[in-house]
C-alpha atoms as a PDB file:
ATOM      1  CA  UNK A   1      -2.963  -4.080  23.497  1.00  0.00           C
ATOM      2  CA  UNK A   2      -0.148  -2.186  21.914  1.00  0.00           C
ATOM      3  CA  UNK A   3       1.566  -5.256  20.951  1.00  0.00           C
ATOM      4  CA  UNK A   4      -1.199  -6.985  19.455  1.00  0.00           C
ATOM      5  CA  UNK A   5      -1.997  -3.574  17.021  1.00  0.00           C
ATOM      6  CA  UNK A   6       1.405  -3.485  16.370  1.00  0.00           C
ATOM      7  CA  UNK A   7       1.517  -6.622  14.993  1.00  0.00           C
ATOM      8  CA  UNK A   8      -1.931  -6.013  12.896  1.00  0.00           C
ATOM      9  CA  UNK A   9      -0.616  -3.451  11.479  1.00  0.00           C
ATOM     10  CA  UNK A  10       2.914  -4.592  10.537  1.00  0.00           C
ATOM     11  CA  UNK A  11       0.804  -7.444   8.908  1.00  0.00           C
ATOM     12  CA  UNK A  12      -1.296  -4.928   6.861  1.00  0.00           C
ATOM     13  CA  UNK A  13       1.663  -3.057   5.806  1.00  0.00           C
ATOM     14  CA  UNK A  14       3.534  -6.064   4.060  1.00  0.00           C
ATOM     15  CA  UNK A  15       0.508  -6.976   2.834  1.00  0.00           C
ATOM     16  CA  UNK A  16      -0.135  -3.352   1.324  1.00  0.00           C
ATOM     17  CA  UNK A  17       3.564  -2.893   0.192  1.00  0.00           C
ATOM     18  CA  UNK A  18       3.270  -6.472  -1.889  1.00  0.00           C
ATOM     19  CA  UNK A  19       0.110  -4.840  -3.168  1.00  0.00           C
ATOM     20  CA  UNK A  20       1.558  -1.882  -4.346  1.00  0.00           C
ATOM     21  CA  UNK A  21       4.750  -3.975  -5.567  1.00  0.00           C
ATOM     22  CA  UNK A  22       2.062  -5.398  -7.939  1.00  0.00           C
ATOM     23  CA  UNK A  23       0.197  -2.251  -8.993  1.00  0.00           C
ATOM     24  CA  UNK A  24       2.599  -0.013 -10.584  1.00  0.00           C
ATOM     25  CA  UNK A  25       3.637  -2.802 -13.307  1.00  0.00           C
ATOM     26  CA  UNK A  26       0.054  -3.151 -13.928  1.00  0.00           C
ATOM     27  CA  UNK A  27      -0.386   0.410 -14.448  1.00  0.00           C
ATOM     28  CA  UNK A  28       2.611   0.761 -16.785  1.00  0.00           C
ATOM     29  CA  UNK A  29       1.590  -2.461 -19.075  1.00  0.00           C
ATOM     30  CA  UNK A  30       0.796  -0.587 -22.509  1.00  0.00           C
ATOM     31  CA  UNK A  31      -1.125  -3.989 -23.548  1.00  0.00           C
ATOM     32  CA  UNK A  32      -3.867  -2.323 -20.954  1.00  0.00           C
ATOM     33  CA  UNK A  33      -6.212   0.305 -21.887  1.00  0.00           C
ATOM     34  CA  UNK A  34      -5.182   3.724 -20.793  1.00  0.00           C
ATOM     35  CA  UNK A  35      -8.344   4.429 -18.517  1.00  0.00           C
ATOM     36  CA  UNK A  36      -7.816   1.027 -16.818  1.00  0.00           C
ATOM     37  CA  UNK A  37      -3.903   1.888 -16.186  1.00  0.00           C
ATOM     38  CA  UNK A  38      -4.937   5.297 -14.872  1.00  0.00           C
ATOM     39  CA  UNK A  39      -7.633   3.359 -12.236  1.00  0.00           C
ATOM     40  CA  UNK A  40      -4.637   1.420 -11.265  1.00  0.00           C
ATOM     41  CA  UNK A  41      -2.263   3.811 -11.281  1.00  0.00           C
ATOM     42  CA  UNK A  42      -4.665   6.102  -8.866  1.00  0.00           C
ATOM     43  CA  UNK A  43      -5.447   3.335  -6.811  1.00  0.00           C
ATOM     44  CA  UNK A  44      -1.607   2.356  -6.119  1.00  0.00           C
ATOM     45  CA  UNK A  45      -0.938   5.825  -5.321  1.00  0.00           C
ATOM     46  CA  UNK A  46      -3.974   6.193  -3.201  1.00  0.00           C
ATOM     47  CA  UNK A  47      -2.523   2.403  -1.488  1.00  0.00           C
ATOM     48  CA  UNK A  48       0.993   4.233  -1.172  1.00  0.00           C
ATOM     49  CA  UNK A  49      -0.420   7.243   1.018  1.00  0.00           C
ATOM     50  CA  UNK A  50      -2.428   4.911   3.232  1.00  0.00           C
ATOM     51  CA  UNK A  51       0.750   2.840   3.580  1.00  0.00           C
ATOM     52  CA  UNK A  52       2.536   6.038   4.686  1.00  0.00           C
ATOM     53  CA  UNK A  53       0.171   6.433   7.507  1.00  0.00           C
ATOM     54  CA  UNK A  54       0.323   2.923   8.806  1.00  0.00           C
ATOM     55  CA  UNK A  55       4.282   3.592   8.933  1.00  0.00           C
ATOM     56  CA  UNK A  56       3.614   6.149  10.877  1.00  0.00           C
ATOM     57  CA  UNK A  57       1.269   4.797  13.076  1.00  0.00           C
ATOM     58  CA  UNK A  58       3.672   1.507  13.573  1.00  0.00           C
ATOM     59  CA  UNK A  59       6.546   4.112  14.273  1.00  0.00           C
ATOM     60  CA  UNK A  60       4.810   6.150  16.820  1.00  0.00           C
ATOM     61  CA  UNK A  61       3.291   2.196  18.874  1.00  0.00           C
ATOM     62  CA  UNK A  62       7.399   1.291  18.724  1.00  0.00           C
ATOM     63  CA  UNK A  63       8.224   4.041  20.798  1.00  0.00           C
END
């Protein structure tokens, strides 16, 4: 069972880190309105926190 979660959540973790990777271009691109960058910008943060917990989560199943 372990194993298998691991591995879900290693999987959700890329994918959340290529997210982010993505977002915080997006929210500096000056051709964007500001109140669109500042959704982005919150949203990236908000996907960096939740990919904070999922670290820890992985780190705590590895042990």
């Amino acid at each position: 069972m372990n194993k298998e979660l691991l591995k879900k959540l290693q999987v959700e973790y890329d994918d959340l880190m290529d997210k982010i990777s993505k977002a915080w271009p997006a929210a500096g691109n000056s051709e964007i309105p500001d109140a669109q960058r500042q959704l982005i910008g919150i949203q990236a943060k908000a996907m960096e926190t939740y990919a904070q917990v999922l670290a820890i989560r992985i780190h705590l199943l590895e042990k």
